[in-house]
C-alpha atoms as a PDB file:
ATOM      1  CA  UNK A   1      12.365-132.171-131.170  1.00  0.00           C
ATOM      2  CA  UNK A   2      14.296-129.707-132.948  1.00  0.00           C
ATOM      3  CA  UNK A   3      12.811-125.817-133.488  1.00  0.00           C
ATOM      4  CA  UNK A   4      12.654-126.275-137.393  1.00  0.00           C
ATOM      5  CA  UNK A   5      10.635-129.419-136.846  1.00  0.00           C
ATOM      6  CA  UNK A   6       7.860-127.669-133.813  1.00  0.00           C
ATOM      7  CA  UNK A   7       7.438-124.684-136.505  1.00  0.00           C
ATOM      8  CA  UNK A   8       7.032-126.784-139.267  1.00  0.00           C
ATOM      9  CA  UNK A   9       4.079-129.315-137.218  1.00  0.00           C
ATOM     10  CA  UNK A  10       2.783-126.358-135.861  1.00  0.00           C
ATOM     11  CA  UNK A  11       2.258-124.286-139.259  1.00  0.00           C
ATOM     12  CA  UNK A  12       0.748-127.362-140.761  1.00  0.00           C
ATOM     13  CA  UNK A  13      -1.587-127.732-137.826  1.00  0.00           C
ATOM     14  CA  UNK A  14      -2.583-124.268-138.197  1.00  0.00           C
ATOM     15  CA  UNK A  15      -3.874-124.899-141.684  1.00  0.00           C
ATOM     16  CA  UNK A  16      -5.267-128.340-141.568  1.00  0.00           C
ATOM     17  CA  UNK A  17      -6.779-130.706-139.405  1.00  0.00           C
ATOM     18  CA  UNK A  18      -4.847-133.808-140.877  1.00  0.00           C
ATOM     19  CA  UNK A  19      -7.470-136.384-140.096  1.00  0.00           C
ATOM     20  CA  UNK A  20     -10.382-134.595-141.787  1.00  0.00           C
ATOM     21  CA  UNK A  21      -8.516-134.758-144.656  1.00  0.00           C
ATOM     22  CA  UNK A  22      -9.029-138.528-143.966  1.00  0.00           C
ATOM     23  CA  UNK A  23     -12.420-138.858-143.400  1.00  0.00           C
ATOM     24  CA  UNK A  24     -13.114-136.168-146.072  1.00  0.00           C
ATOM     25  CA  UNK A  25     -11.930-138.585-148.732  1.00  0.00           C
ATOM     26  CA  UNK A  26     -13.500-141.797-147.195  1.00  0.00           C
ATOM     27  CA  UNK A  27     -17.057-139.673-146.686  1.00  0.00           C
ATOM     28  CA  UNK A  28     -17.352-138.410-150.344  1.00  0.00           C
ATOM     29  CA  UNK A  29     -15.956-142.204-152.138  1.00  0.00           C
ATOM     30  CA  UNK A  30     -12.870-140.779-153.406  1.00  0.00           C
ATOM     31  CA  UNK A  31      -8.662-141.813-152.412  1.00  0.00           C
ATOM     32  CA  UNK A  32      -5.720-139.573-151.589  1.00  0.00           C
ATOM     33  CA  UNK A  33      -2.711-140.815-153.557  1.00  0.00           C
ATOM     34  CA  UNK A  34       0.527-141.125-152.263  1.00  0.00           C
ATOM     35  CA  UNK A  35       3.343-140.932-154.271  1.00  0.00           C
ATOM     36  CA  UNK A  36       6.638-142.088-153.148  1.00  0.00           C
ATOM     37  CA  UNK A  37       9.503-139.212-154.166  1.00  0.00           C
ATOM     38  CA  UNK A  38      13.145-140.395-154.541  1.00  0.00           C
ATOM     39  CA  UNK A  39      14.898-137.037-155.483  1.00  0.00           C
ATOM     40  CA  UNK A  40      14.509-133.218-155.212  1.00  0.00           C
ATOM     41  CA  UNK A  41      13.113-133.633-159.283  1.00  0.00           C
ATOM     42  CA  UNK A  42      10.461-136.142-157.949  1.00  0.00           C
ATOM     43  CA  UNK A  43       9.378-134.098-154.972  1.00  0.00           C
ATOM     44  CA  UNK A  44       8.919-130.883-157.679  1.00  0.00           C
ATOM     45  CA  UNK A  45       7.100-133.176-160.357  1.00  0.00           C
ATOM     46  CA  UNK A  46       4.295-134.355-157.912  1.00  0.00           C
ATOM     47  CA  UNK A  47       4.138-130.772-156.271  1.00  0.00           C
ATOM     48  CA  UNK A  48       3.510-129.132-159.693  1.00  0.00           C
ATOM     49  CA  UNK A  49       1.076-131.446-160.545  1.00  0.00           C
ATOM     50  CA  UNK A  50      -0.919-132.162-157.602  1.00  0.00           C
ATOM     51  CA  UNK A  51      -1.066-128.004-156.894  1.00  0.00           C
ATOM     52  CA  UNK A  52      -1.973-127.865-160.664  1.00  0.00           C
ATOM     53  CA  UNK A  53      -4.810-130.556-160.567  1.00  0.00           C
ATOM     54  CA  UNK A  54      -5.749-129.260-156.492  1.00  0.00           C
ATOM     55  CA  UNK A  55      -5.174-132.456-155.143  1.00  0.00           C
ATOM     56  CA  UNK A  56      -4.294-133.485-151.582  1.00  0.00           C
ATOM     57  CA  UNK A  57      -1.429-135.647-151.559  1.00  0.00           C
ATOM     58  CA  UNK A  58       1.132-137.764-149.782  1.00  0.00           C
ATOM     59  CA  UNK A  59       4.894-137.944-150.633  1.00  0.00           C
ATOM     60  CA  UNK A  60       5.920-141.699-149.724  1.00  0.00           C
ATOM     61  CA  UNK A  61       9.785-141.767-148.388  1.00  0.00           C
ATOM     62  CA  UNK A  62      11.414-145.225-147.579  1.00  0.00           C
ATOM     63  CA  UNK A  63      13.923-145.931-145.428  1.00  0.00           C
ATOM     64  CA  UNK A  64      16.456-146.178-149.023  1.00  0.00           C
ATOM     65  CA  UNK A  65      14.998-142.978-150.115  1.00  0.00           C
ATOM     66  CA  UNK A  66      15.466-141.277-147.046  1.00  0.00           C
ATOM     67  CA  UNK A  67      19.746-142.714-147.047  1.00  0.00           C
ATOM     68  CA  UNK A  68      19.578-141.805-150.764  1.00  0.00           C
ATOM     69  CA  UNK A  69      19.004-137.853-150.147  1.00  0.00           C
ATOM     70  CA  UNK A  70      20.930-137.730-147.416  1.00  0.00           C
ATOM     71  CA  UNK A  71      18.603-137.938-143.751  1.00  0.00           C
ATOM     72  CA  UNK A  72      15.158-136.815-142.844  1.00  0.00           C
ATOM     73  CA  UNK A  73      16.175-133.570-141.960  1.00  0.00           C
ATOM     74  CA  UNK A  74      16.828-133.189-145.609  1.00  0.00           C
ATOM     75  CA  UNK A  75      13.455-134.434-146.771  1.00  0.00           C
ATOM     76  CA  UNK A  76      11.922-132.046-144.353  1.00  0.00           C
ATOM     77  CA  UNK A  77      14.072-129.173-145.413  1.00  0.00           C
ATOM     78  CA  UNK A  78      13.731-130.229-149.105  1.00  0.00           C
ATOM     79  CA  UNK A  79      10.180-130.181-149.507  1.00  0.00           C
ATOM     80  CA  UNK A  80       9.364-127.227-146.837  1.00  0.00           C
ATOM     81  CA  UNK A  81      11.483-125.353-149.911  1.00  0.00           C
ATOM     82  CA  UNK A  82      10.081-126.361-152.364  1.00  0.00           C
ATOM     83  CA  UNK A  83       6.723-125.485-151.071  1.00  0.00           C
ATOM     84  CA  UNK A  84       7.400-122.095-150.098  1.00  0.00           C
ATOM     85  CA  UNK A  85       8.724-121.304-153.761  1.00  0.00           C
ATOM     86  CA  UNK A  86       6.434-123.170-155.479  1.00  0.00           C
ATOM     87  CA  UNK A  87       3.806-121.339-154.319  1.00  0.00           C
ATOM     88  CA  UNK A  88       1.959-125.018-152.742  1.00  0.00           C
ATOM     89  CA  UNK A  89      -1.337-124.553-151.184  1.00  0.00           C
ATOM     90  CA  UNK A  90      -2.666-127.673-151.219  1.00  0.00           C
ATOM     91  CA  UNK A  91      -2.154-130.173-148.121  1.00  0.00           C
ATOM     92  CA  UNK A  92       1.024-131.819-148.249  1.00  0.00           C
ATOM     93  CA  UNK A  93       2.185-134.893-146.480  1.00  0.00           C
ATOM     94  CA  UNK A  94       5.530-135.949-145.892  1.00  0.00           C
ATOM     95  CA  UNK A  95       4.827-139.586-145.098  1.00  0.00           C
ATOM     96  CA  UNK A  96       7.296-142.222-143.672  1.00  0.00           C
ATOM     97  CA  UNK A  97       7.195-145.036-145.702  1.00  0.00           C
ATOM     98  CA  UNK A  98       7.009-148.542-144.490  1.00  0.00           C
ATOM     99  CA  UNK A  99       9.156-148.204-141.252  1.00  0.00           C
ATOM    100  CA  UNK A 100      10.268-151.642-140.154  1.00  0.00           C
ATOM    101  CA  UNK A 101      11.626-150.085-136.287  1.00  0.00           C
ATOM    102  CA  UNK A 102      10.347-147.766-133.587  1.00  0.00           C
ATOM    103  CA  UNK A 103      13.302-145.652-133.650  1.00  0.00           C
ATOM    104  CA  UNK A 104      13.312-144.544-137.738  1.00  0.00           C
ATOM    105  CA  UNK A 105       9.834-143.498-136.566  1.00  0.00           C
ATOM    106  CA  UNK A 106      11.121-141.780-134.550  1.00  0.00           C
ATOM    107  CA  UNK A 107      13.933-140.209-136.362  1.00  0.00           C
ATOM    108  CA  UNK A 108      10.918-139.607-138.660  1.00  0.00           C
ATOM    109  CA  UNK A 109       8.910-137.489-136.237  1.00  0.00           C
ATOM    110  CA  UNK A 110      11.714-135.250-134.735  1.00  0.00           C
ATOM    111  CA  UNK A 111      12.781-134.326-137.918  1.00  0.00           C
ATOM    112  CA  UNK A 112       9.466-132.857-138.655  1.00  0.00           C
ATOM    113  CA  UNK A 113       7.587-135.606-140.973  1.00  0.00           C
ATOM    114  CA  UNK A 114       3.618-134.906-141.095  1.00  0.00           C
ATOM    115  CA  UNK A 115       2.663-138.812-141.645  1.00  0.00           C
ATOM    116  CA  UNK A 116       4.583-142.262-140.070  1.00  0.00           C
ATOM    117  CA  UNK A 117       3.579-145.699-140.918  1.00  0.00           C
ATOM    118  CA  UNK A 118       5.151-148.483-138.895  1.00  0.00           C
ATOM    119  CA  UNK A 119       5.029-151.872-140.661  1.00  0.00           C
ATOM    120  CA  UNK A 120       5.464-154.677-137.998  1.00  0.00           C
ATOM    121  CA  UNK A 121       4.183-157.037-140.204  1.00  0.00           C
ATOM    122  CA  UNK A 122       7.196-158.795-140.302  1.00  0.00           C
ATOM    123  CA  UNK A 123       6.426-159.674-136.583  1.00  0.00           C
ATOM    124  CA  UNK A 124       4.467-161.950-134.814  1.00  0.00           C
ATOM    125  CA  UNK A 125       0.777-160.590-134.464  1.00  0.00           C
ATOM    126  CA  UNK A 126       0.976-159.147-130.274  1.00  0.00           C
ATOM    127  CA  UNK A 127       4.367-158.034-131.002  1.00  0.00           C
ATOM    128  CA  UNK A 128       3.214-155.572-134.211  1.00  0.00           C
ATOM    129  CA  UNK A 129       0.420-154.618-131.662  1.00  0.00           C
ATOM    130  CA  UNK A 130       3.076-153.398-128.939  1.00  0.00           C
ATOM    131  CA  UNK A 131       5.377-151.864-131.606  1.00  0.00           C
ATOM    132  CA  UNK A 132       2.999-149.786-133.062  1.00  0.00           C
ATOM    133  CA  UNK A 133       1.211-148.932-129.557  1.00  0.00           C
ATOM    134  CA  UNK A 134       5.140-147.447-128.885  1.00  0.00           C
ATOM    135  CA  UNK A 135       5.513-145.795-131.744  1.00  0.00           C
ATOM    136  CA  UNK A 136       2.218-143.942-131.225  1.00  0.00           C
ATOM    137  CA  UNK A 137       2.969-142.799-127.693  1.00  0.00           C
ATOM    138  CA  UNK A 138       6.009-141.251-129.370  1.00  0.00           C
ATOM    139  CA  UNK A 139       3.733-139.070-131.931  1.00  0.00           C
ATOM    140  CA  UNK A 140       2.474-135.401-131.754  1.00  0.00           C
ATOM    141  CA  UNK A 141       0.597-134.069-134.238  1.00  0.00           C
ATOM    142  CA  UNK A 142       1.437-136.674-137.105  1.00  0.00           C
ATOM    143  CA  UNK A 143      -1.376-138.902-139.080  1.00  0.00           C
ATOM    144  CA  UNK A 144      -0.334-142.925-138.233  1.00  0.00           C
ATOM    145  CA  UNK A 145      -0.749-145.955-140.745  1.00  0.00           C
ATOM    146  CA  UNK A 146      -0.275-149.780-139.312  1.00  0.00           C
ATOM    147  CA  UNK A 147      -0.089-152.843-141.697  1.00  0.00           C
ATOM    148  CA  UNK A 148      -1.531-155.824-140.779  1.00  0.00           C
ATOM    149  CA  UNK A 149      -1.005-159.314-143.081  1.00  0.00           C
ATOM    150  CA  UNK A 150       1.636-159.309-145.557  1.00  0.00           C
ATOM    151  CA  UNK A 151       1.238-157.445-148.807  1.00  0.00           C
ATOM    152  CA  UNK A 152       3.046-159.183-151.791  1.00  0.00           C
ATOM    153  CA  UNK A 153       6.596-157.697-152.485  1.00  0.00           C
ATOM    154  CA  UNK A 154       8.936-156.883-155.644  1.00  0.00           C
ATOM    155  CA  UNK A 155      10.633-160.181-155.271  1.00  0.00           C
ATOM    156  CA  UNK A 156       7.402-162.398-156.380  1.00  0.00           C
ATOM    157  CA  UNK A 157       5.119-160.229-157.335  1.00  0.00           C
ATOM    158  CA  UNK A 158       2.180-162.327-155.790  1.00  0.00           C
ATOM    159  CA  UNK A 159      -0.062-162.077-152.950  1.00  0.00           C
ATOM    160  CA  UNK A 160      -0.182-165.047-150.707  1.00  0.00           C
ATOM    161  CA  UNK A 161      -3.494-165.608-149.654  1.00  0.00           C
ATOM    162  CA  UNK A 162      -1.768-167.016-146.406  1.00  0.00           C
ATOM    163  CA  UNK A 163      -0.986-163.468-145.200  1.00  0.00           C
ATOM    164  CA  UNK A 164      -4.474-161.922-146.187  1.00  0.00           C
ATOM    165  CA  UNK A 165      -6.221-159.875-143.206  1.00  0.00           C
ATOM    166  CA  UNK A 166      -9.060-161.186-142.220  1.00  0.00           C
ATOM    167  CA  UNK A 167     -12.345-158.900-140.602  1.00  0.00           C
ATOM    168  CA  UNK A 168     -11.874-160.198-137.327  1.00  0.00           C
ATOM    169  CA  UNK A 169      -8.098-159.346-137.391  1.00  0.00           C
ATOM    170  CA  UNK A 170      -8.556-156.187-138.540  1.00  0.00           C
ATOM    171  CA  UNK A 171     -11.331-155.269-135.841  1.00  0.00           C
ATOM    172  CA  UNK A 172      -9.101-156.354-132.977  1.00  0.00           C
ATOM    173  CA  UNK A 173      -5.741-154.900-134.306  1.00  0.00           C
ATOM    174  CA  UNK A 174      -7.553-151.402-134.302  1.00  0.00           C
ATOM    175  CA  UNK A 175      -9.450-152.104-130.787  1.00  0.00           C
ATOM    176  CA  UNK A 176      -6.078-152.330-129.343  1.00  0.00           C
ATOM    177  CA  UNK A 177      -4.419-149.305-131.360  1.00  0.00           C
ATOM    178  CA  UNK A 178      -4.957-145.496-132.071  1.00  0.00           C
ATOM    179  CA  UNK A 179      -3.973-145.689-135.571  1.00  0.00           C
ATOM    180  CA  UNK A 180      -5.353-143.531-138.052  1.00  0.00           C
ATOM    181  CA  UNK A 181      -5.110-145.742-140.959  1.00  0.00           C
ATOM    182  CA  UNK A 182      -4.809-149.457-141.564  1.00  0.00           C
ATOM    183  CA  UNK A 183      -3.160-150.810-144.645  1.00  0.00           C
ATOM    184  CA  UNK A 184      -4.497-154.644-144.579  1.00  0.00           C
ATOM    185  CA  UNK A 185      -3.017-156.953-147.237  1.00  0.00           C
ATOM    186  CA  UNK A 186      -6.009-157.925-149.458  1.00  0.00           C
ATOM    187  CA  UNK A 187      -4.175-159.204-152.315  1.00  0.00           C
ATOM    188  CA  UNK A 188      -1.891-156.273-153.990  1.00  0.00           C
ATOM    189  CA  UNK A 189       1.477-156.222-154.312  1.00  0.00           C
ATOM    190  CA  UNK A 190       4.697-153.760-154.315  1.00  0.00           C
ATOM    191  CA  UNK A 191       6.374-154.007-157.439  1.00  0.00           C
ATOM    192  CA  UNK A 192       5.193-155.365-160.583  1.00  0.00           C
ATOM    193  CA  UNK A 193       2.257-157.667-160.696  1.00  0.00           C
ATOM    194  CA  UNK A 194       2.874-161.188-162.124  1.00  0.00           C
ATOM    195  CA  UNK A 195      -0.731-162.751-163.216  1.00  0.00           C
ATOM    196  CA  UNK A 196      -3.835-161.281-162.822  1.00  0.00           C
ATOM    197  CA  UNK A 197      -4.645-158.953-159.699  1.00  0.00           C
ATOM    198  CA  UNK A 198      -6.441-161.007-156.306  1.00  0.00           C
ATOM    199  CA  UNK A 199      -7.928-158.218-154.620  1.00  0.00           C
ATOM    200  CA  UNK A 200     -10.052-158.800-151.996  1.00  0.00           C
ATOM    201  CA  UNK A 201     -12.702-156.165-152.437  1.00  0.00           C
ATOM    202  CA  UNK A 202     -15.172-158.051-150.202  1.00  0.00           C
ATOM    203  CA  UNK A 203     -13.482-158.550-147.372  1.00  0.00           C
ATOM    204  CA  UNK A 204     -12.399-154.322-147.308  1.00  0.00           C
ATOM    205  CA  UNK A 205     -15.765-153.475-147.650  1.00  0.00           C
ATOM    206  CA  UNK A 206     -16.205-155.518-144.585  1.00  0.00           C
ATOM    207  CA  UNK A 207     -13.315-154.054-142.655  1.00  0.00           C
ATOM    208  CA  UNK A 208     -14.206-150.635-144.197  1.00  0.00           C
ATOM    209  CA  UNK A 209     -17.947-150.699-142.816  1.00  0.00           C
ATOM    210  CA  UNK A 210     -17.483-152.537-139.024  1.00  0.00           C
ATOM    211  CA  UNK A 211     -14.385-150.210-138.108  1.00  0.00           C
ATOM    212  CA  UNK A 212     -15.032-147.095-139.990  1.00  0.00           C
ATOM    213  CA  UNK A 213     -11.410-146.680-140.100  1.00  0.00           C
ATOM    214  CA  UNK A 214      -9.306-145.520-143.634  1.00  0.00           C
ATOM    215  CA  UNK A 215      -7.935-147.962-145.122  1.00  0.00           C
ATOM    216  CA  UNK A 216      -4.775-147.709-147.295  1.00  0.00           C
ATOM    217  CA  UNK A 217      -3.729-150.018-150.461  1.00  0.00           C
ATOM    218  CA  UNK A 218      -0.012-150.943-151.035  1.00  0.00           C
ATOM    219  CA  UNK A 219       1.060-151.412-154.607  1.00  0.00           C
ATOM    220  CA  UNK A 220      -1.593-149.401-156.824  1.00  0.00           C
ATOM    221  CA  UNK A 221       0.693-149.452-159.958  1.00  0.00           C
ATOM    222  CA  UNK A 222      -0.251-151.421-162.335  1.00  0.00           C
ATOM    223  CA  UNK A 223      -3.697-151.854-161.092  1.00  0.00           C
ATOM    224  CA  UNK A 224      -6.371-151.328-163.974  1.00  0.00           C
ATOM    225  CA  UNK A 225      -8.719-148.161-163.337  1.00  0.00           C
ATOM    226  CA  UNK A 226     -11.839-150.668-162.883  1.00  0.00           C
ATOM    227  CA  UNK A 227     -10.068-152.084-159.762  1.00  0.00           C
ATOM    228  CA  UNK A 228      -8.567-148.950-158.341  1.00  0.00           C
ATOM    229  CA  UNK A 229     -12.669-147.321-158.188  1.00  0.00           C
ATOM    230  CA  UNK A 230     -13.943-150.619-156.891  1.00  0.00           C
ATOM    231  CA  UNK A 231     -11.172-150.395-153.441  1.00  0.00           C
ATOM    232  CA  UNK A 232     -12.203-147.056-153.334  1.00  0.00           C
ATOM    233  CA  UNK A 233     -16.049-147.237-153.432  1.00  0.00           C
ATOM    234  CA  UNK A 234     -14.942-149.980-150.760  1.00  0.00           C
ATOM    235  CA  UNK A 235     -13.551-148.248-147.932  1.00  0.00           C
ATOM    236  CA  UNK A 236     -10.159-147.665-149.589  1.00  0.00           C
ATOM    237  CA  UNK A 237      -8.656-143.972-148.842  1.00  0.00           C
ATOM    238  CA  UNK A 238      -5.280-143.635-149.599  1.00  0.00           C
ATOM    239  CA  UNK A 239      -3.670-145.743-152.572  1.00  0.00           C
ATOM    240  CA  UNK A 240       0.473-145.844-152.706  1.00  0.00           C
ATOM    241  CA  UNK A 241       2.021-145.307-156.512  1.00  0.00           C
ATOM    242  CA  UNK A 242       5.904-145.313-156.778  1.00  0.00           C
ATOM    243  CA  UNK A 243       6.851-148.280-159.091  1.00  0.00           C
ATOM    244  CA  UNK A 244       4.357-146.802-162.384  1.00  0.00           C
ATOM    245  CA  UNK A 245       6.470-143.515-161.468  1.00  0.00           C
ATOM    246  CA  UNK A 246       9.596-144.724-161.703  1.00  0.00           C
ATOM    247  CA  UNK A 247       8.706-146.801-165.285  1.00  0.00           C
ATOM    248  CA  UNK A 248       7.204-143.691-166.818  1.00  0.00           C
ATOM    249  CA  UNK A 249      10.208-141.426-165.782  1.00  0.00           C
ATOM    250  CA  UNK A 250      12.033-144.215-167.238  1.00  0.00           C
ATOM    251  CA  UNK A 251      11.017-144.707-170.439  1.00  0.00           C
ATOM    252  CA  UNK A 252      11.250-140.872-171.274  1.00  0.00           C
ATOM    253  CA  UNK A 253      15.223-141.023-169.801  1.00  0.00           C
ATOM    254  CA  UNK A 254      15.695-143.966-172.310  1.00  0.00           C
ATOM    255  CA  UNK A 255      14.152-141.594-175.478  1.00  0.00           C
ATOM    256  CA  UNK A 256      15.960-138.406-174.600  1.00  0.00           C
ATOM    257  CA  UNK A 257      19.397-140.499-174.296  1.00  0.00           C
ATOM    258  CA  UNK A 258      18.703-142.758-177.660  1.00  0.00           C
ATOM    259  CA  UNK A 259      18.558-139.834-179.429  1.00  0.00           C
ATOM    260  CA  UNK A 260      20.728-137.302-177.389  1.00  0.00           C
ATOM    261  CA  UNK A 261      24.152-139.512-176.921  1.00  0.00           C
ATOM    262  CA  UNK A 262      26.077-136.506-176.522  1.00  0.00           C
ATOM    263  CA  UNK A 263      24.267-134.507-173.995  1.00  0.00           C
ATOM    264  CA  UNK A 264      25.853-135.022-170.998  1.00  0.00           C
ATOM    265  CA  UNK A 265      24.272-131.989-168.590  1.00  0.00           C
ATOM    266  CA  UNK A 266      22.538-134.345-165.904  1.00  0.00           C
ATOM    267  CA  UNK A 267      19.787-131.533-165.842  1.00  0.00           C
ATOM    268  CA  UNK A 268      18.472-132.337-169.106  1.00  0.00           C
ATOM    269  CA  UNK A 269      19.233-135.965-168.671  1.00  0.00           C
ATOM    270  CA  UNK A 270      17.170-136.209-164.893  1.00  0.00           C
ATOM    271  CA  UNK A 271      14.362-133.928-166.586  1.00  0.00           C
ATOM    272  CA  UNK A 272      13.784-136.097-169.817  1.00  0.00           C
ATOM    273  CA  UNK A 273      11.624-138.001-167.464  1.00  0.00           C
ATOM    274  CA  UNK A 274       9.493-135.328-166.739  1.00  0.00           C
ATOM    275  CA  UNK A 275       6.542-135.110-168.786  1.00  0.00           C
ATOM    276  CA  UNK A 276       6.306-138.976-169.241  1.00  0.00           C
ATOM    277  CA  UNK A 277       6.027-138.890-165.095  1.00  0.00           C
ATOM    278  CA  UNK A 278       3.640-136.025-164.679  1.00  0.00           C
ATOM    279  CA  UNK A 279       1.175-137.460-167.654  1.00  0.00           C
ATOM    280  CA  UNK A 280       1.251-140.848-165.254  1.00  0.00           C
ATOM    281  CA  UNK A 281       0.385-138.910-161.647  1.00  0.00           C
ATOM    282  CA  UNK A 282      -2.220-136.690-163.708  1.00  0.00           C
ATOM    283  CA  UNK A 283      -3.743-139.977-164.664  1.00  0.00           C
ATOM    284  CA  UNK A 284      -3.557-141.349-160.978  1.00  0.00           C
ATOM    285  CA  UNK A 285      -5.050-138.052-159.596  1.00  0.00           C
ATOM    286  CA  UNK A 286      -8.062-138.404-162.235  1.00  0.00           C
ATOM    287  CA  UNK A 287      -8.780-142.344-161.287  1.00  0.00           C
ATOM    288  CA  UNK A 288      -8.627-141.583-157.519  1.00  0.00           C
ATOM    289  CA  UNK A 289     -11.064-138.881-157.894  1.00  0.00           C
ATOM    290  CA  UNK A 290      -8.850-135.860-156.152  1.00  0.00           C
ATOM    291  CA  UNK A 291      -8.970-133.891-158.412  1.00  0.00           C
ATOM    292  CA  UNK A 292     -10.305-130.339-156.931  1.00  0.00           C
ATOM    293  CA  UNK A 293     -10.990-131.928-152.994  1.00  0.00           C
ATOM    294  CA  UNK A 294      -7.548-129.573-152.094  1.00  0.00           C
END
């Protein structure tokens, strides 16, 4: 591990104990959002915000978002930056997002990320347990996230009910793990949302109240408020948000260039997206309920 990376796990362990965050959330009924950060402007956005609003929150980085800005080191460096002269005091997360190998992990954890999820979903059910058993030896200080089932993707937009985690699952997964968080698929979806929302509130109360372990939900955009307070009253403690992001910062890029053909500065262009973006994670950080728990 490099010296930047040490100093920056050992700073944030001298501020915060990363799992009572955690279990701070799940105790008092309320979710820690994550939102997944693409670019230096999206990193800044949810940092102004969330220290405006005192929320807790994770910043989600994929694999493509990690190639996109150039490495992990950069996302480390990036946000450690940003922090400093933004004046942040609230706990911040740099969370790997969605990991599909041991070795990004750890890529991830060398480079001085505060949060890894492996996702061996894609595996057969004793080889995600081994994976993520590896990846876990390989950790220091960092929170860890598993995924169990298979949550619904961008391509369909539906939940298969064949993939759903079941109680028993769940208890055995996390018998044979240290994770710190489970993400089991219980009917949301990355992406968009085509029909109306399965989720199977039931079943994460179940998993919530026999393992007493936080549980994370995939795909929170588009979700209605009603649903978002029921997976949280639930057992849900973290809930992901990148596509609603993207749509909102969207839709104000598409405004600002309709009627600004000839501004060309990619400042103003990028930053048109602002306000449409922060409205959507000030709206987030009210449903979740973390507002003022930093």
């Amino acid at each position: 591990m490099t010296k930047s990376a040490q100093k920056h796990i050992l700073k944030l362990g001298d501020s915060m104990n990363l799992k009572e965050i955690l279990l701070k959330a799940k105790n008092e009924h309320y979710a820690i959002p994550q939102f997944n950060i693409n670019n230096l402007e999206w990193a800044k956005y949810i940092l102004e915000v969330c220290e405006e609003e005192k929320s807790p929150v994770f910043l989600g980085v994929s694999q493509g978002a990690m190639k996109y800005m150039g490495g992990f080191d950069v996302v480390v460096g990036m946000i450690n930056g940003l922090k400093k002269d933004l004046n942040i005091t609230i706990p911040v997360m740099v969370h790997l997002d969605h990991s599909p190998t041991v070795e990004l992990c750890k890529s991830a954890v060398d480079a001085g990320f505060d949060s890894i999820m492996f996702d061996g979903s894609k595996y057969d059910y004793e080889k995600n347990v081994r994976l993520t058993n590896e990846v876990k030896a390989y950790l220091k200080d960092q929170l860890f996230e598993a995924e169990i089932g298979k949550i619904g993707g961008e391509e369909d937009g539906i939940a298969s009910t064949e993939y759903f985690t079941s109680l028993s699952e769940a208890e055995d997964f996390i018998s044979k793990t240290n994770i710190d968080m489970l993400a089991p698929a219980l009917g949301s979806v990355h992406g968009i949302y085509k029909g109306e929302p399965n989720i199977q509130t039931d079943v994460m109360k179940e998993i919530s109240e026999k393992t007493n372990m936080p549980l994370v939900l995939h795909g929170g955009s588009g979700l209605p408020e009603n649903i978002l307070k029921e997976c949280i009253k639930n057992g849900i403690t973290k809930i992901n948000f990148n596509t609603e992001l993207q749509i909102s910062w969207h839709n104000g890029v598409l405004d600002f260039i309709a009627n600004n053909k000839d501004v060309y500065d990619p400042r103003k262009v990028i930053s048109s997206g602002e306000e449409n973006m922060k409205s959507t994670i000030r709206e987030y950080i009210n449903i979740l309920g973390s507002k003022g728990k930093a």
